[in-house]
Protein backbone atom coordinates (compact mmCIF):
# COMPACT_ATOMS: atom_id res chain seq x y z
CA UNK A 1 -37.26 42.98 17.07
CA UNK A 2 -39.45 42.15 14.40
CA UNK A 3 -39.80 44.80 11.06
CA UNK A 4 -42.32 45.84 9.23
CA UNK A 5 -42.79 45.56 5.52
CA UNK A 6 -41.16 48.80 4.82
CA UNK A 7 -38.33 48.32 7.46
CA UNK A 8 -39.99 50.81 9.92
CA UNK A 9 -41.87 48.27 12.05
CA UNK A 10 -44.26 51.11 14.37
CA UNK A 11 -46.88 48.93 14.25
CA UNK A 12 -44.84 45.47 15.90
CA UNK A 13 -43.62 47.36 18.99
CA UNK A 14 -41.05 45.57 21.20
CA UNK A 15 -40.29 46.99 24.77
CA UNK A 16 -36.55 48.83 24.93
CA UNK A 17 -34.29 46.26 25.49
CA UNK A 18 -31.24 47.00 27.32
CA UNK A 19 -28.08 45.38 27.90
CA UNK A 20 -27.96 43.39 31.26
CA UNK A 21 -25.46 43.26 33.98
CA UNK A 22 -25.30 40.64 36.66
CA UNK A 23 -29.00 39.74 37.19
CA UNK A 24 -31.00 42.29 39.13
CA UNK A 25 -28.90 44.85 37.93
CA UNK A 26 -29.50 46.99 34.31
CA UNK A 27 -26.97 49.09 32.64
CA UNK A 28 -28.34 52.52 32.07
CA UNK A 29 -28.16 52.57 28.36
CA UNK A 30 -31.79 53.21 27.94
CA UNK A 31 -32.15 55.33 31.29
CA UNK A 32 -28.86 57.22 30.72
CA UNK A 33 -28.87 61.23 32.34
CA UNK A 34 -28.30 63.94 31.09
CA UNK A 35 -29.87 63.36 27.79
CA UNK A 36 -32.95 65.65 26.33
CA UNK A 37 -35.94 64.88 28.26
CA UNK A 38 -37.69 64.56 25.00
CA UNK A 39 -37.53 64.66 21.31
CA UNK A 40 -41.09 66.22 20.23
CA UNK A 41 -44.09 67.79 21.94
CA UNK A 42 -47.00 67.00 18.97
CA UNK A 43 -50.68 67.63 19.27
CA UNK A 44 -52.70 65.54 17.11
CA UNK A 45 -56.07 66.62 16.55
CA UNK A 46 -58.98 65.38 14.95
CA UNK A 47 -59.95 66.70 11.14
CA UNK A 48 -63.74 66.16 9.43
CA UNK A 49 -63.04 64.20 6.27
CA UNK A 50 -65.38 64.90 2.83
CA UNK A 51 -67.12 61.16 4.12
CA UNK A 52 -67.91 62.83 7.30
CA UNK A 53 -65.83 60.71 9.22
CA UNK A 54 -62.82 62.45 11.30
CA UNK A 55 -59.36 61.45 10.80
CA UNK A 56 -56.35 62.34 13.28
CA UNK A 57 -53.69 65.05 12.06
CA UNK A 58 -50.69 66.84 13.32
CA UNK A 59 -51.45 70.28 14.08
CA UNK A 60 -48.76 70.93 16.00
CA UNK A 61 -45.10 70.33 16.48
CA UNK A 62 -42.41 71.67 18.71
CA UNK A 63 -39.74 72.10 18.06
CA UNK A 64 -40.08 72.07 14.23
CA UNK A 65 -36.89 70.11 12.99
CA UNK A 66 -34.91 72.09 9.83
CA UNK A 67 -31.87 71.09 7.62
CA UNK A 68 -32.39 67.27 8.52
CA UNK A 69 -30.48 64.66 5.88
CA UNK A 70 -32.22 62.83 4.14
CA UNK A 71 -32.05 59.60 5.85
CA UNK A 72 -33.13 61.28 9.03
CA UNK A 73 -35.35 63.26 6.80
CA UNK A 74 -38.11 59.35 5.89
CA UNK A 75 -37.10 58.00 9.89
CA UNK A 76 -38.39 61.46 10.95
CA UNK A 77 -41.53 61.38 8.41
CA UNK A 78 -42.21 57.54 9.32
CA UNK A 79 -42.60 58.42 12.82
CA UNK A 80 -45.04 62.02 11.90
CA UNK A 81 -46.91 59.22 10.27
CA UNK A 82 -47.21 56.85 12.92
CA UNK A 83 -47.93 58.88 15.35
CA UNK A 84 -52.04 59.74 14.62
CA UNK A 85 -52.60 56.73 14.91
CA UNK A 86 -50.82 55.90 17.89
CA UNK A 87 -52.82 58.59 19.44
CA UNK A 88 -56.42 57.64 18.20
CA UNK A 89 -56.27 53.86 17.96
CA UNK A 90 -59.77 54.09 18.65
CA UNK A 91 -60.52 54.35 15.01
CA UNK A 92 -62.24 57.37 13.34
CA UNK A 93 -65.67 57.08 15.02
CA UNK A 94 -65.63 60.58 16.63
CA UNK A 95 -68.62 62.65 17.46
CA UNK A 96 -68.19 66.32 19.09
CA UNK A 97 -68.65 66.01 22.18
CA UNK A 98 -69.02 68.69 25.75
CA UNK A 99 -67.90 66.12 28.40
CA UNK A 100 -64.66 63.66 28.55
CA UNK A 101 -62.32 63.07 31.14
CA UNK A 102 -59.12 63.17 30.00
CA UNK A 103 -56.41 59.97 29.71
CA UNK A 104 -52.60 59.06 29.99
CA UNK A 105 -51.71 55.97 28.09
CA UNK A 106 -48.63 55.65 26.03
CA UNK A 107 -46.93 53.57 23.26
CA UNK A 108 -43.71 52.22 21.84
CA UNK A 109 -42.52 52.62 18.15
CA UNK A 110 -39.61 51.20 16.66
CA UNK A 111 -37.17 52.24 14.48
CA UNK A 112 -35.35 50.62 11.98
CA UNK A 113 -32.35 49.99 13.71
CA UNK A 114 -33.99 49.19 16.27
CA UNK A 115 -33.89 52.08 18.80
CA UNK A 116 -36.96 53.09 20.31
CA UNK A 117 -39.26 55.93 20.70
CA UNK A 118 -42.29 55.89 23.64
CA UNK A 119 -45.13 58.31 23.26
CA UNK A 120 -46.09 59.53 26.18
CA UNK A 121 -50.26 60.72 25.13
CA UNK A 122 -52.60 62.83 26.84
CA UNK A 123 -56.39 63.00 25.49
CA UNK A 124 -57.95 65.92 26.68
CA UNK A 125 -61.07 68.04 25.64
CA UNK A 126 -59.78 71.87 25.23
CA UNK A 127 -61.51 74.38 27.40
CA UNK A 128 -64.53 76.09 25.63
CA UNK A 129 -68.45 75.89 25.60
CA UNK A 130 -70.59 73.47 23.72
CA UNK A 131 -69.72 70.53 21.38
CA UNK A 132 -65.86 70.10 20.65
CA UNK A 133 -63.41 67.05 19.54
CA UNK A 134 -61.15 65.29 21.82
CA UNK A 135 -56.89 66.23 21.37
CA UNK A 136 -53.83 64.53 21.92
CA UNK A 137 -50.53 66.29 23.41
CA UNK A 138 -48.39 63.47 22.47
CA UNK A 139 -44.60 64.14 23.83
CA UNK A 140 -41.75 61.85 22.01
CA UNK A 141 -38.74 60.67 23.78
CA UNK A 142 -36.66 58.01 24.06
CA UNK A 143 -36.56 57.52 28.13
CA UNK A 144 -38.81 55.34 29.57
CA UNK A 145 -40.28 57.03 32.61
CA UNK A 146 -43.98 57.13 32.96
CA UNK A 147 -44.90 58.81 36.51
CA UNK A 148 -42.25 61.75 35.14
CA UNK A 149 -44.28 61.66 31.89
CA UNK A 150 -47.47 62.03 33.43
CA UNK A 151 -46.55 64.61 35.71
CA UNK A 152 -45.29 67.04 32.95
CA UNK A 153 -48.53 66.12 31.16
CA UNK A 154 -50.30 67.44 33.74
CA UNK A 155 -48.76 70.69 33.91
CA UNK A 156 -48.65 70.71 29.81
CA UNK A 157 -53.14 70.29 30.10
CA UNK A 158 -52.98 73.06 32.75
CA UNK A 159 -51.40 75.79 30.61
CA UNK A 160 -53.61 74.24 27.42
CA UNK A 161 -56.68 75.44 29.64
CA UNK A 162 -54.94 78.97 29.77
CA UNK A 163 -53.47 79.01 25.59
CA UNK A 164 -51.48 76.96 23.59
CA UNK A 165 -49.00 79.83 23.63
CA UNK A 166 -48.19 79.49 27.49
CA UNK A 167 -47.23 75.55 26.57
CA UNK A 168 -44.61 76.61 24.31
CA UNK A 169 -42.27 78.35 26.73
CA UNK A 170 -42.59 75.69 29.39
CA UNK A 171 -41.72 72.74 26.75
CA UNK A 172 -38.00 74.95 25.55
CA UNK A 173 -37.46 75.09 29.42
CA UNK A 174 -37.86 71.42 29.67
CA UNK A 175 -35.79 71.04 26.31
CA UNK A 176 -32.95 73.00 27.81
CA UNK A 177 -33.07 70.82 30.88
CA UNK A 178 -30.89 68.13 31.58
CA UNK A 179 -32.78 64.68 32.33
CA UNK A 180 -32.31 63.30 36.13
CA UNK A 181 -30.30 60.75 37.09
CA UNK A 182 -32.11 58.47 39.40
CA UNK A 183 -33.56 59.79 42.81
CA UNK A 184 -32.79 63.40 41.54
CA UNK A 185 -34.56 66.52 40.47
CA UNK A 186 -34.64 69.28 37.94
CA UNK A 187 -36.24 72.08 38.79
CA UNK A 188 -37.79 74.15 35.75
CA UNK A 189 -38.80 77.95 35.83
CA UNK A 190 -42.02 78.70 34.57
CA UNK A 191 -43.88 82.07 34.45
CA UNK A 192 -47.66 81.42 33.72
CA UNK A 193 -49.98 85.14 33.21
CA UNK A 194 -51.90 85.85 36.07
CA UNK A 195 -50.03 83.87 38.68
CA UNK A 196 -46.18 84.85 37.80
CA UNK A 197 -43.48 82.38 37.45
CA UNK A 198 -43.47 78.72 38.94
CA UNK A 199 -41.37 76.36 40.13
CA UNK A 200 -42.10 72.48 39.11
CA UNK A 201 -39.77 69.98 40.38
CA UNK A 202 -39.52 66.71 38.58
CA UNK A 203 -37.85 63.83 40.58
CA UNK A 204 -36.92 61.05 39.05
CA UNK A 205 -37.53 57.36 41.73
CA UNK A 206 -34.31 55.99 42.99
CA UNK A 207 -35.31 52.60 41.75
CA UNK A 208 -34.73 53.29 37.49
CA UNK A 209 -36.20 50.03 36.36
CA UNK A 210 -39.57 50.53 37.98
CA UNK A 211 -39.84 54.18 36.55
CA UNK A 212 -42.53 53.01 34.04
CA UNK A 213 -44.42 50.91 36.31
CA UNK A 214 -47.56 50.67 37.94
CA UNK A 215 -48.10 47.17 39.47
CA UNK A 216 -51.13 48.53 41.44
CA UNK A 217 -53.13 48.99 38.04
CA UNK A 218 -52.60 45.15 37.47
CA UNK A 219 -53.42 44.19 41.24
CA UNK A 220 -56.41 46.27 41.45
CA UNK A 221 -58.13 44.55 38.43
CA UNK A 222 -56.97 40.81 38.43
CA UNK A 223 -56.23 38.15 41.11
CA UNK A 224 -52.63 37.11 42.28
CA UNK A 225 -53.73 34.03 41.08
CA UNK A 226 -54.59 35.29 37.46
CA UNK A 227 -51.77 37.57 37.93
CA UNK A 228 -49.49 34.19 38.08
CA UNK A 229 -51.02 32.48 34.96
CA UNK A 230 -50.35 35.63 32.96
CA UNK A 231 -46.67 35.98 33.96
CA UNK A 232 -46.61 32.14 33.19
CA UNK A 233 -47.90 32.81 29.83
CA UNK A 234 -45.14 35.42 29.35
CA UNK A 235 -42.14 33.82 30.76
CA UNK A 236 -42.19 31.16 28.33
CA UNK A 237 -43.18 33.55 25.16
CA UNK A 238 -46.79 32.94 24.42
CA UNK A 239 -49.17 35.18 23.15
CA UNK A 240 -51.12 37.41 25.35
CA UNK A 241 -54.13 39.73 24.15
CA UNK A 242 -55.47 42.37 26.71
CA UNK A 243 -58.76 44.16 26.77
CA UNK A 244 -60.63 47.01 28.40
CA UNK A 245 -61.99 50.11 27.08
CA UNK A 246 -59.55 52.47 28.62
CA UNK A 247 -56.49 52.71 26.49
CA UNK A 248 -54.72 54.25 30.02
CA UNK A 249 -55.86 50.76 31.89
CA UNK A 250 -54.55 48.88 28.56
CA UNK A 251 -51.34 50.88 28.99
CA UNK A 252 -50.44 50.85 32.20
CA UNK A 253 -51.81 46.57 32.82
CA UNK A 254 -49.46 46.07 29.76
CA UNK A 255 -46.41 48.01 31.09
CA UNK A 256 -46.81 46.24 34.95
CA UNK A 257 -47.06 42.75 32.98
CA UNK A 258 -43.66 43.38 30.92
CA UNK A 259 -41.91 44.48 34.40
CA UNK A 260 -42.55 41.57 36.22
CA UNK A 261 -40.13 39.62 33.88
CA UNK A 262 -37.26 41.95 34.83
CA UNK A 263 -34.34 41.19 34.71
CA UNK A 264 -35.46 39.64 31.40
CA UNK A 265 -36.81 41.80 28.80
CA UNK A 266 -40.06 40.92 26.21
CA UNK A 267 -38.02 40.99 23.03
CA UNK A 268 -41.27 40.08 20.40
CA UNK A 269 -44.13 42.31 19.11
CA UNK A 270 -45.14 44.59 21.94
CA UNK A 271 -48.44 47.24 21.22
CA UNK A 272 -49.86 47.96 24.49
CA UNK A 273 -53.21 49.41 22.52
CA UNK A 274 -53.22 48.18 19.06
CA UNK A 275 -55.13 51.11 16.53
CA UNK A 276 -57.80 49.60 14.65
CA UNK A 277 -56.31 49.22 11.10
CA UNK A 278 -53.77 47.21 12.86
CA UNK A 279 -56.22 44.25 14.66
CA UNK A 280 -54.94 41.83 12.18
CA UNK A 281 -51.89 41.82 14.46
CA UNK A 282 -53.81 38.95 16.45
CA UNK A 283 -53.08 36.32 13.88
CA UNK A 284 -49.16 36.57 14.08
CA UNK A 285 -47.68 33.06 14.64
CA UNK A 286 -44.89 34.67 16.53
CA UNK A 287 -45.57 35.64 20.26
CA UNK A 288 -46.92 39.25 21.06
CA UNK A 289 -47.98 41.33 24.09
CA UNK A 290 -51.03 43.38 22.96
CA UNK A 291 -54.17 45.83 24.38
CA UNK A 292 -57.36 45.83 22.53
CA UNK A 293 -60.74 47.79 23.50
CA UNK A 294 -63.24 45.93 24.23
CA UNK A 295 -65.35 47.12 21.31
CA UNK A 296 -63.31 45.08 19.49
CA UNK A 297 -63.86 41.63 20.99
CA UNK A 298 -65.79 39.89 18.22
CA UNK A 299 -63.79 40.88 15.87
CA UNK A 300 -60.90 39.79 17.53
CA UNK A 301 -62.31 36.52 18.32
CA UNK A 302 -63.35 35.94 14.78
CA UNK A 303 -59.92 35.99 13.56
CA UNK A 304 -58.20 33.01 12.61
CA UNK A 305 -55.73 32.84 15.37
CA UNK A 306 -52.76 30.51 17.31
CA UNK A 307 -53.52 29.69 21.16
CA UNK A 308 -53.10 32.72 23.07
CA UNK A 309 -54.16 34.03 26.43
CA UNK A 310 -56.86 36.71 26.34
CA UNK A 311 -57.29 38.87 29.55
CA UNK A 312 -60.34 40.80 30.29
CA UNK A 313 -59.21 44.09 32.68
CA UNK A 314 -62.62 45.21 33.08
CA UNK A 315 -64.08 41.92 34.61
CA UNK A 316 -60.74 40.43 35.88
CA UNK A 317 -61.10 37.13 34.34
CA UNK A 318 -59.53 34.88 31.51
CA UNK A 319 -61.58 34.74 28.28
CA UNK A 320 -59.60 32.05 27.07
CA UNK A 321 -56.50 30.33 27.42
CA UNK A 322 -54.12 27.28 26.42
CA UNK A 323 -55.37 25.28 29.81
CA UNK A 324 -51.87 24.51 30.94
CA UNK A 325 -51.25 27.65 32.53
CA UNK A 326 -51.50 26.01 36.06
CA UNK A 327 -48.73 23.46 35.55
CA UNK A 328 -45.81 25.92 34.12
CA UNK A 329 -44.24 27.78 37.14
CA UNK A 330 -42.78 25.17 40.40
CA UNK A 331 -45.41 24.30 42.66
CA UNK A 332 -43.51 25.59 45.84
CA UNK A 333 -42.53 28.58 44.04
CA UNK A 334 -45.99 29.81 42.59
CA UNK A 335 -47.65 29.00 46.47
CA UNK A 336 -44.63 31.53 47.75
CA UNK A 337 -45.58 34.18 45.21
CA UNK A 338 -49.00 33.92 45.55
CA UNK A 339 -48.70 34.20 49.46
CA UNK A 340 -46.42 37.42 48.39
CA UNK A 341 -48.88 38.96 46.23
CA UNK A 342 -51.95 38.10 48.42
CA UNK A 343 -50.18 39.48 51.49
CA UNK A 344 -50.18 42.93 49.54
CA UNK A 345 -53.46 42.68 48.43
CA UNK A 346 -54.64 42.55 51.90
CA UNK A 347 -52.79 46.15 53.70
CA UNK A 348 -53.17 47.68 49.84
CA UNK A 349 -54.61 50.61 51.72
CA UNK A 350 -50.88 51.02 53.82
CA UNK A 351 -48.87 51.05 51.04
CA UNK A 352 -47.99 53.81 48.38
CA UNK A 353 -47.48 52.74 45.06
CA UNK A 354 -44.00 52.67 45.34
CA UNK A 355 -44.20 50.47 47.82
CA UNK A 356 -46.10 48.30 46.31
CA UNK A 357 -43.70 48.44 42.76
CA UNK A 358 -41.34 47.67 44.88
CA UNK A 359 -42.70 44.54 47.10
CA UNK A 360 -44.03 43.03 43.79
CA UNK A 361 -40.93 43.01 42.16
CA UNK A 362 -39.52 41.68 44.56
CA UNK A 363 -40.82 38.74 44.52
CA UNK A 364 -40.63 38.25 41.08
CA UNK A 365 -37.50 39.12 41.13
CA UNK A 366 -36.87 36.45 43.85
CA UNK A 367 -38.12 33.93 41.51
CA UNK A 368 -35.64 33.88 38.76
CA UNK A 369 -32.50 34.08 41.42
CA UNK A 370 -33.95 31.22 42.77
CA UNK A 371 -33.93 29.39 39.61
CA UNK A 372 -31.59 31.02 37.26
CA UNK A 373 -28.91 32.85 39.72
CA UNK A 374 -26.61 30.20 39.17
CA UNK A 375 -25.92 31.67 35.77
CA UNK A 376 -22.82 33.41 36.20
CA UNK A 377 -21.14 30.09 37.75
CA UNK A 378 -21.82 28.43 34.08
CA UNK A 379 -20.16 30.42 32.26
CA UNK A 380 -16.51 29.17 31.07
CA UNK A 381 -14.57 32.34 30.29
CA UNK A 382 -12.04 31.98 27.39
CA UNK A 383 -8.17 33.07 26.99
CA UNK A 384 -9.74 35.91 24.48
CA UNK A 385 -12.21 37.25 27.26
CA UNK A 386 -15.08 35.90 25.52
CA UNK A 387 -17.84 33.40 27.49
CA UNK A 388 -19.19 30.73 26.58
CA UNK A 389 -22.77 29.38 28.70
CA UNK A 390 -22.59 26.25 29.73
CA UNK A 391 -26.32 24.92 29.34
CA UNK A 392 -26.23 21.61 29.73
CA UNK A 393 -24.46 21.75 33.51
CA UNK A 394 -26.23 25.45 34.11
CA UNK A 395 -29.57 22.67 34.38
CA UNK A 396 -28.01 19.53 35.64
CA UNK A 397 -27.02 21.99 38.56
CA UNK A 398 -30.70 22.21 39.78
CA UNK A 399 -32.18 20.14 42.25
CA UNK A 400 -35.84 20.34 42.20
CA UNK A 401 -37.05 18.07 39.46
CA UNK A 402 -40.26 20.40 39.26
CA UNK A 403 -38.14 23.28 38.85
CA UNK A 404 -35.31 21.94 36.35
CA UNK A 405 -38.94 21.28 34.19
CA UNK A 406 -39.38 24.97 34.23
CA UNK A 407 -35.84 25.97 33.64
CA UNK A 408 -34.85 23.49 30.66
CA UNK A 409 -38.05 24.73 28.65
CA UNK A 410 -36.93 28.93 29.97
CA UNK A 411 -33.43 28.59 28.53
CA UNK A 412 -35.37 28.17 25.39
CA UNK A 413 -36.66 31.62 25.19
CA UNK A 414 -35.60 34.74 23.33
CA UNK A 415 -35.13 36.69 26.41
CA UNK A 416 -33.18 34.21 28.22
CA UNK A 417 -31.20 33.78 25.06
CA UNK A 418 -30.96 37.88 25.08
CA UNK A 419 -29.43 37.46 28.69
CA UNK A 420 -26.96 35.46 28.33
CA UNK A 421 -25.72 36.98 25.02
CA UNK A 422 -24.91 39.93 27.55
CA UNK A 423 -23.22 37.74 30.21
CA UNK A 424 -21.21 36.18 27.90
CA UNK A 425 -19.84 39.76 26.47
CA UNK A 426 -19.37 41.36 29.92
CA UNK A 427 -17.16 39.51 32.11
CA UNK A 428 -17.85 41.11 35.92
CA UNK A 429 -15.15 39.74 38.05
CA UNK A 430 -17.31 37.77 40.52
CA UNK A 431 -17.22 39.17 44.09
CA UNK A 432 -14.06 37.42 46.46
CA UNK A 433 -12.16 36.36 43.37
CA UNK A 434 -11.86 39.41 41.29
C-alpha cells in the first residue's frame, strides 16, 4: 500500500487485502467472527467558521477511548482527523437547508501498518422544522460488510429521529455482540420509548466475499460492454477516475468494480470519493481507483495527468480513455462474458440482488480459472516447504495465442504478484495426491 507523507496514508486508500487460498477461495483474515462489529460510532457535523464557510467536526463519539498509549494515542488522533473529511468530501460549500434525502456511501483509510479501517457514513438531515445542516453517523470498523452496514444505519437514523440518547443504548448492544460468521445472525435487544423493546436480526450472506457488493449499482448505470473495458482497465493496473454526484453511486460503482477482480485484490491507491483538498490525487503516476463528483470535472480535467480511464455514472459513458481498451481481454472470452452479463441484463427484473452478485461473479470468476487456474500445477515445492512459481512454463502451458497475450502482460501486475506470494507460502495438498 502506498503511505502518505506522514506515514498515515488516509488519503491513498487501498482495498483490504487478504491472504488467498487456492483461487476462488479467501481466508477469513479480514472477515474473521466473532470480532467487535465495530470500533467507533462518530457523528460529524457541520460548524460555521468566522469566514462564514462551514467546516465538518466531531461532535460525537462512542465509545470515548481512555488510558490509550501513546502510540495508539497519534494512530487514534490520525484517524479523528481523517474522518471529517471522509464524511464531507464535498468540500465546505454548505447552506442550511429543510429538504435532503439521506445517503450511504463509505470509505477506506489506512493505517500505517497497513491494516485497514472502512467507514461506513450515513448523511442525514435531523428531524426538526425550518433550515438545518446535513450530519454524518459515521460507524468505524474493520469488517468489510456493506448490506450489514447499511442495515444498522438504518435503524441508527430511526432512533436519531426519536433522540440521540435512544442511539446510544442500541450501539453498546451491538458492541457487546459478537460479529456473524457467514450465513448467520445476531439478534440484538433493543427497547425504543413508546414502542417497548425490539428485536433486529442482522444476518450476515453465506457468500463472505460478496458482502460489500452491489454489482446491480454498476449494471444499472453502464453497459456490459463498458462494464468489460473498465474491468480491462483494472486487471492490468491502470488508472481509473469515476464520477457522479452521488457519493453513495460513487461508492457502491467503486466497490462492484474492485469485486469483479476477485480472487485478485486492487493493491494501489483506492478512494472511492476523493474529498476536495485531496483532487490532486489525479496526477499520481502510480495506478489508482478513484470517485469524483461531477462538480469537479473541469478541474479534474485541467490537471496535468497520465492516461487514465474516466467513467461517467450519471450518463453511462467513457469520457476518455487510452483507446486500447478493446484489444486487452481474449476475444472468445470477452464475447462469453458479455453474453453472461447481457443475459442478466435482460430478466434483471427476476433476480434479487444476490442473485445477481452472485451470477456476475461468476463469470468473472470463470475468467481467471480459465486463464490462470493452472497456477497451482507451476509451482515447484522445495525440501524446506517453501514454493517457488514457475512463470516461464505457468505461460508456455497456454494454448490460445490470444490468451497467453493477456496472461504474459497479467503476471506482471501487483495483484497477481500478491497471489502468488500467498501460493507460494501455503502449500494445500492438491486434491487425489495429498
Amino acid at each position: 500500500a502506498s503511505e502518505g507523507k506522514d506515514g498515515s496514508s488516509a488519503a491513498e486508500n487501498t482495498p483490504p487485502r487478504v491472504p488467498q487460498g487456492k483461487l476462488g477461495e479467501r481466508s477469513s483474515v479480514f472477515y474473521s467472527a466473532g470480532q467487535f462489529f465495530f470500533e467507533y460510532l462518530v457523528v460529524v457535523s457541520l460548524k460555521k467558521m468566522p469566514d462564514g464557510h462551514y467546516e465538518p467536526k466531531i461532535t460525537y463519539q462512542f465509545p470515548k477511548r481512555e488510558n490509550l498509549l501513546k502510540g495508539q494515542k497519534e494512530e487514534e488522533e490520525r484517524l479523528l482527523q481523517a474522518i471529517p473529511l471522509f464524511c464531507f468530501p464535498d468540500g465546505n460549500n454548505w447552506a442550511p437547508i429543510t429538504e435532503f434525502t439521506s445517503e450511504t456511501f463509505s470509505f477506506v483509510l489506512t493505517n500505517v501498518d497497513g491494516s485497514r479501517k472502512i467507514g461506513y457514513c450515513r448523511r442525514l438531515l435531523p428531524s426538526g422544522r425550518g433550515v438545518r445542516l446535513p450530519e454524518v453517523f459515521c460507524i468505524i470498523s474493520c469488517l468489510g460488510c456493506f448490506g450489514l452496514f447499511s442495515k444498522i444505519l438504518d435503524e441508527v437514523e430511526k432512533r436519531r429521529q426519536i433522540s440521540m440518547a435512544v442511539i446510544y443504548p442500541f450501539m453498546q448492544g451491538l458492541r457487546e455482540s459478537p460479529f456473524p460468521a457467514p450465513g448467520k445472525t445476531v439478534t440484538i435487544k433493543s427497547f425504543i420509548p413508546e414502542s417497548g423493546t425490539e428485536l433486529i436480526e442482522l444476518t450476515r450472506p453465506v457468500d463472505a466475499h460478496l458482502e460489500h457488493v452491489e454489482f446491480q449499482a454498476l449494471l444499472q448505470r453502464l453497459s456490459p460492454h463498458l462494464i468489460l473495458h473498465i474491468f480491462a482497465s483494472a486487471v492490468l493496473e491502470r488508472r481509473l477516475i469515476f464520477l457522479a454526484e452521488e457519493l453513495s453511486v460513487l461508492s457502491q460503482c467503486i466497490h462492484a468494480v474492485a469485486a469483479l477482480l476477485y480472487p485478485f485484490t486492487w493493491a494501489h491507491t483506492y478512494i472511492p470519493v476523493v474529498p476536495e483538498c485531496l483532487l490532486d490525487t489525479v496526477c499520481c503516476p502510480t495506478p489508482f481507483m478513484v470517485g469524483i463528483q461531477m462538480r469537479h470535472l473541469e478541474r479534474v480535467l485541467e490537471q496535468p495527468m497520465e492516461e487514465a480511464l474516466i467513467v461517467d455514472l450519471c450518463e453511462g459513458k467513457i469520457i476518455r480513455a487510452v483507446g486500447d481498451e478493446e484489444e486487452i481481454l481474449p476475444g472468445k472470452l470477452q464475447n462469453e462474458m458479455l453474453i453472461s452479463l447481457n443475459r442478466h441484463n435482460n430478466n434483471n427484473n427476476v433476480h434479487s440482488s444476490e442473485q445477481v452478485n452472485a451470477l456476475v461473479s461468476e463469470a468473472f470468476v470463470q475468467f481467471f480459472v480459465r486463464l490462470v487456474g493452472h497456477y497451482s500445477s507451476h509451482i515447484k515445492w522445495g525440501r524446506s516447504g517453501s514454493g517457488s512459481f514457475q512463470e516461464r512454463a505457468f505461460c508456455k502451458a497456454i494454448a490460445s495465442k490470444s490468451c497467453r497475450r493477456f496472461v504474459k502482460k497479467f503476471v506482471k501486475t501487483n495483484m497477481f504478484s500478491l497471489f502468488i506470494e500467498e501460493a507460494e507460502k501455503s502449500r494445500i495438498p492438491q486434491e487425489g495426491n495429498g
